[in-house]
N, C-alpha and C. Protein backbone atom coordinates (compact mmCIF):
# COMPACT_ATOMS: atom_id res chain seq x y z
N UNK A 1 144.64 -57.30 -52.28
CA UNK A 1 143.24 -57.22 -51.91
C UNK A 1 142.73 -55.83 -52.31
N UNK A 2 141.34 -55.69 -53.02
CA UNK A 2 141.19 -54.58 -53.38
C UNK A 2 140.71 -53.50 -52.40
N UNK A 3 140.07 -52.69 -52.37
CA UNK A 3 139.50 -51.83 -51.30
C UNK A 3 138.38 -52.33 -51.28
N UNK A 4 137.32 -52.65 -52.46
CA UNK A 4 136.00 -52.90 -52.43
C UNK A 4 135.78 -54.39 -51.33
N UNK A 5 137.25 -55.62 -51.34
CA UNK A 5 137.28 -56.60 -50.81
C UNK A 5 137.21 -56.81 -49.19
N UNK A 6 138.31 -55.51 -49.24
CA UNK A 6 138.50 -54.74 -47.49
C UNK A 6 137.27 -54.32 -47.09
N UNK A 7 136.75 -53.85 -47.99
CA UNK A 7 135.52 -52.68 -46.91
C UNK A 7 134.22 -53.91 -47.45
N UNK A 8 134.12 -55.08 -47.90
CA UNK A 8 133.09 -56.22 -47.92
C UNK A 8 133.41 -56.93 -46.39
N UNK A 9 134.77 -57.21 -46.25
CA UNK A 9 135.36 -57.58 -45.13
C UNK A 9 135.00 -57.06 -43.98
N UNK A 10 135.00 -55.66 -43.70
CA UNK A 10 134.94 -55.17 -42.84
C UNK A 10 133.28 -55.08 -42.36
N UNK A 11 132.44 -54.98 -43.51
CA UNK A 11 131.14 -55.27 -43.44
C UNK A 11 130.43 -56.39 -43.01
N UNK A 12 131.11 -57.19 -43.35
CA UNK A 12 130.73 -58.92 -42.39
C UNK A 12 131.32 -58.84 -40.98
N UNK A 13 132.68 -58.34 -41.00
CA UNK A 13 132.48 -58.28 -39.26
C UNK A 13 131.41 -57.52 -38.83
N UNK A 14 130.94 -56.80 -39.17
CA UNK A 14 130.02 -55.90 -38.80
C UNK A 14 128.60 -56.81 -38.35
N UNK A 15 128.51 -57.35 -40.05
CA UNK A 15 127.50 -57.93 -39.65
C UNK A 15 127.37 -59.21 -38.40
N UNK A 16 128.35 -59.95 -38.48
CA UNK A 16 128.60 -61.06 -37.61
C UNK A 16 128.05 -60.29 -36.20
N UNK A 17 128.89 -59.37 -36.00
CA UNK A 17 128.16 -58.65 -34.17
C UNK A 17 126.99 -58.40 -34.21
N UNK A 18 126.02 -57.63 -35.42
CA UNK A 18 125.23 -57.37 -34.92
C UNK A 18 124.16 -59.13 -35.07
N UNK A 19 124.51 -59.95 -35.51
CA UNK A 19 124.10 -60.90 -35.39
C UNK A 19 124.27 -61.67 -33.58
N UNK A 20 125.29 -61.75 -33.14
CA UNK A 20 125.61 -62.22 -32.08
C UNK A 20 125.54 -60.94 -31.43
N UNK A 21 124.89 -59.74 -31.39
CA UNK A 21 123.89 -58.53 -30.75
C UNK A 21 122.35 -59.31 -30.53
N UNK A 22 122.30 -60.14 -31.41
CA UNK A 22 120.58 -60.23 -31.90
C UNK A 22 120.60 -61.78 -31.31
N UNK A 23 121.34 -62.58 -30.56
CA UNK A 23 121.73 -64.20 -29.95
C UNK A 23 121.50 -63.36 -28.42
N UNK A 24 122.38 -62.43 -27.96
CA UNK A 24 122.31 -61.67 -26.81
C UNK A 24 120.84 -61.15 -26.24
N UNK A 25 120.14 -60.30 -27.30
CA UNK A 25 118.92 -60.30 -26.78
C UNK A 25 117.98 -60.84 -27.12
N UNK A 26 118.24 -62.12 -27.51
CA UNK A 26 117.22 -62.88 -27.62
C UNK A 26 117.36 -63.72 -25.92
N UNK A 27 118.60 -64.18 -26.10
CA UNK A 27 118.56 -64.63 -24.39
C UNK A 27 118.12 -63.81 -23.48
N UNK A 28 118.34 -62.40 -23.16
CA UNK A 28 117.68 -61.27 -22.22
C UNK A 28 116.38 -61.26 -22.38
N UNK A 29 115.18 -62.05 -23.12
CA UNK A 29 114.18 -62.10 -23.42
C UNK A 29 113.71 -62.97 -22.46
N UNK A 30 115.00 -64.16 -22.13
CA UNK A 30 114.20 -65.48 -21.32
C UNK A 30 114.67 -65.41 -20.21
N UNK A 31 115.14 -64.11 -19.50
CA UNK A 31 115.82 -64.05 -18.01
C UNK A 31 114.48 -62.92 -17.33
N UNK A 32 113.05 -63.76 -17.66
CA UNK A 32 112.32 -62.85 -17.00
C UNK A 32 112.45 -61.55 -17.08
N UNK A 33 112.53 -60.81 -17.99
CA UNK A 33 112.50 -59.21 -18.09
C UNK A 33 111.13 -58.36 -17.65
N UNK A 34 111.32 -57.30 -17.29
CA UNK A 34 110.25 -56.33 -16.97
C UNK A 34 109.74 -55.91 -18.20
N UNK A 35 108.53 -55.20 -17.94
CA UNK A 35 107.88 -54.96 -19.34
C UNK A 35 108.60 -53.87 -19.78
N UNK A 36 109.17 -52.72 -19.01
CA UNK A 36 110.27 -52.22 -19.91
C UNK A 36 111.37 -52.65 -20.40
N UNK A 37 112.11 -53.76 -20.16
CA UNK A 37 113.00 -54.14 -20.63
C UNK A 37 112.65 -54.85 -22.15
N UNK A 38 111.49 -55.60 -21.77
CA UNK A 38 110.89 -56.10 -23.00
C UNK A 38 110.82 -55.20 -24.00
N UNK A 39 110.36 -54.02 -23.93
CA UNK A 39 110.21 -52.89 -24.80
C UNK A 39 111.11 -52.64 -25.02
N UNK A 40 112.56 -52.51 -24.46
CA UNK A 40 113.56 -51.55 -24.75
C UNK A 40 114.35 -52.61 -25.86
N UNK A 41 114.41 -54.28 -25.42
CA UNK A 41 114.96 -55.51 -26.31
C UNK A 41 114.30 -55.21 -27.44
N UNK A 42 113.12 -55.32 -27.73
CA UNK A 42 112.52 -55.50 -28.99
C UNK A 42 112.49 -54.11 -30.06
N UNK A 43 112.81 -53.21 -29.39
CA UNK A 43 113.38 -52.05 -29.85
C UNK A 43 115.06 -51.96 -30.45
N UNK A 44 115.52 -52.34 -29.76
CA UNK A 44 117.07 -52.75 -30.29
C UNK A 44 117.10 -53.85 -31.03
N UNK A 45 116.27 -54.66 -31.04
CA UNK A 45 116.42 -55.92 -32.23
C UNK A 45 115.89 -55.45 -33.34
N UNK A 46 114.54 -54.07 -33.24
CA UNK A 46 113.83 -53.97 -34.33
C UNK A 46 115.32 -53.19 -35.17
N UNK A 47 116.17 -52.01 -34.70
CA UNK A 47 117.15 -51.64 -34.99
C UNK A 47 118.29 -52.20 -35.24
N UNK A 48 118.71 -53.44 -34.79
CA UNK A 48 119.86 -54.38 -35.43
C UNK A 48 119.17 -54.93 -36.78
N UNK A 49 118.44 -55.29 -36.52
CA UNK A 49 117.46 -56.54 -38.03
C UNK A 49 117.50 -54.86 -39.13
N UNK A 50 117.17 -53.69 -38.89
CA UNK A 50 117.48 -52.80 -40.14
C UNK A 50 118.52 -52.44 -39.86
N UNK A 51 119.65 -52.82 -39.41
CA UNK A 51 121.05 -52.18 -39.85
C UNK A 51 121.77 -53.48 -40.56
N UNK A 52 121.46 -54.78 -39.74
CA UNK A 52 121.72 -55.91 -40.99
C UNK A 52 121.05 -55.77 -42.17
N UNK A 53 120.26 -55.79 -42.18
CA UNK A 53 119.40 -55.03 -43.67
C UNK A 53 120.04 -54.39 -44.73
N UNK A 54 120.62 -53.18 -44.03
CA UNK A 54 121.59 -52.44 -44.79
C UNK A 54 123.08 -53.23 -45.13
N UNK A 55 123.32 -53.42 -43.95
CA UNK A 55 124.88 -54.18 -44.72
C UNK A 55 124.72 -55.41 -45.16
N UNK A 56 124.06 -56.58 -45.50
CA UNK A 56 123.37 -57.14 -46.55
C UNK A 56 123.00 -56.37 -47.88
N UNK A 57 122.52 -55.70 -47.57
CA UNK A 57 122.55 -54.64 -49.65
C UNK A 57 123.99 -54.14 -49.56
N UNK A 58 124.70 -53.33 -48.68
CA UNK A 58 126.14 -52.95 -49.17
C UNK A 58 126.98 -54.17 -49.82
N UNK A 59 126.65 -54.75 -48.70
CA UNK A 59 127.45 -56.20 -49.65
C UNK A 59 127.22 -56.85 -50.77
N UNK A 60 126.10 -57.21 -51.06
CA UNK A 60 125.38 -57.59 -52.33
C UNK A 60 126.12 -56.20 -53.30
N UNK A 61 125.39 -55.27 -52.86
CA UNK A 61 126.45 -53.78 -54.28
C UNK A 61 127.45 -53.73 -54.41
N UNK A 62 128.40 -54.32 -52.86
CA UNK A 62 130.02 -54.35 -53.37
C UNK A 62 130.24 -55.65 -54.06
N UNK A 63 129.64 -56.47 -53.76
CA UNK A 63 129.73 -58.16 -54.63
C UNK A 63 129.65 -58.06 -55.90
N UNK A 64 128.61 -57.48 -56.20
CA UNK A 64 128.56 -57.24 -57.82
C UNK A 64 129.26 -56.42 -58.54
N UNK A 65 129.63 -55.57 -57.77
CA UNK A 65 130.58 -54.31 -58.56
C UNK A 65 131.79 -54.87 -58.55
N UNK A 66 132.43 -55.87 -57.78
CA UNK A 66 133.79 -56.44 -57.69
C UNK A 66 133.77 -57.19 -58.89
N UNK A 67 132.54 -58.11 -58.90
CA UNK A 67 132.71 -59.20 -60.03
C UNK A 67 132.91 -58.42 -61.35
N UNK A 68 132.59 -57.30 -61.49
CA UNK A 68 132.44 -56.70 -62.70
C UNK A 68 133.52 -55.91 -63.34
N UNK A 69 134.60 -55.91 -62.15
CA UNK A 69 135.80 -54.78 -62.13
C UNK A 69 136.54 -56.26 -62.83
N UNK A 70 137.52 -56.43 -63.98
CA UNK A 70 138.32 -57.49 -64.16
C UNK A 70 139.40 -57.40 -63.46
């Protein structure tokens, strides 16, 4: 396995949590929250959705650079 394969690997676990981060507060949304809590959820989702962001392009750059290595 190469390194670029490992650290794609390691990037999907990544992403997988912050996905099932973003299942979590979406449910804390429907347990009646206070309006700060509301604020503080939609603040941490706005920050998971751009860190998936990012490891979605790392991956896509390590995807392509793998295919390209023979």
């Amino acid at each position: 396995m190469s390194s670029h394969e490992i650290i794609i690997e390691k990037l999907l676990e990544q992403r997988d949590l912050n996905l099932n981060l973003l299942k979590h507060l979406d449910f804390e949304l429907i347990m009646d929250p206070t309006e700060e809590e509301i604020q503080y959820v939609k603040n941490l989702q706005t920050i998971t959705i751009a860190e998936l962001k990012k490891i979605e392009q790392e991956i896509s750059f390590l995807s392509s650079k793998n295919q390209k290595i023979p």
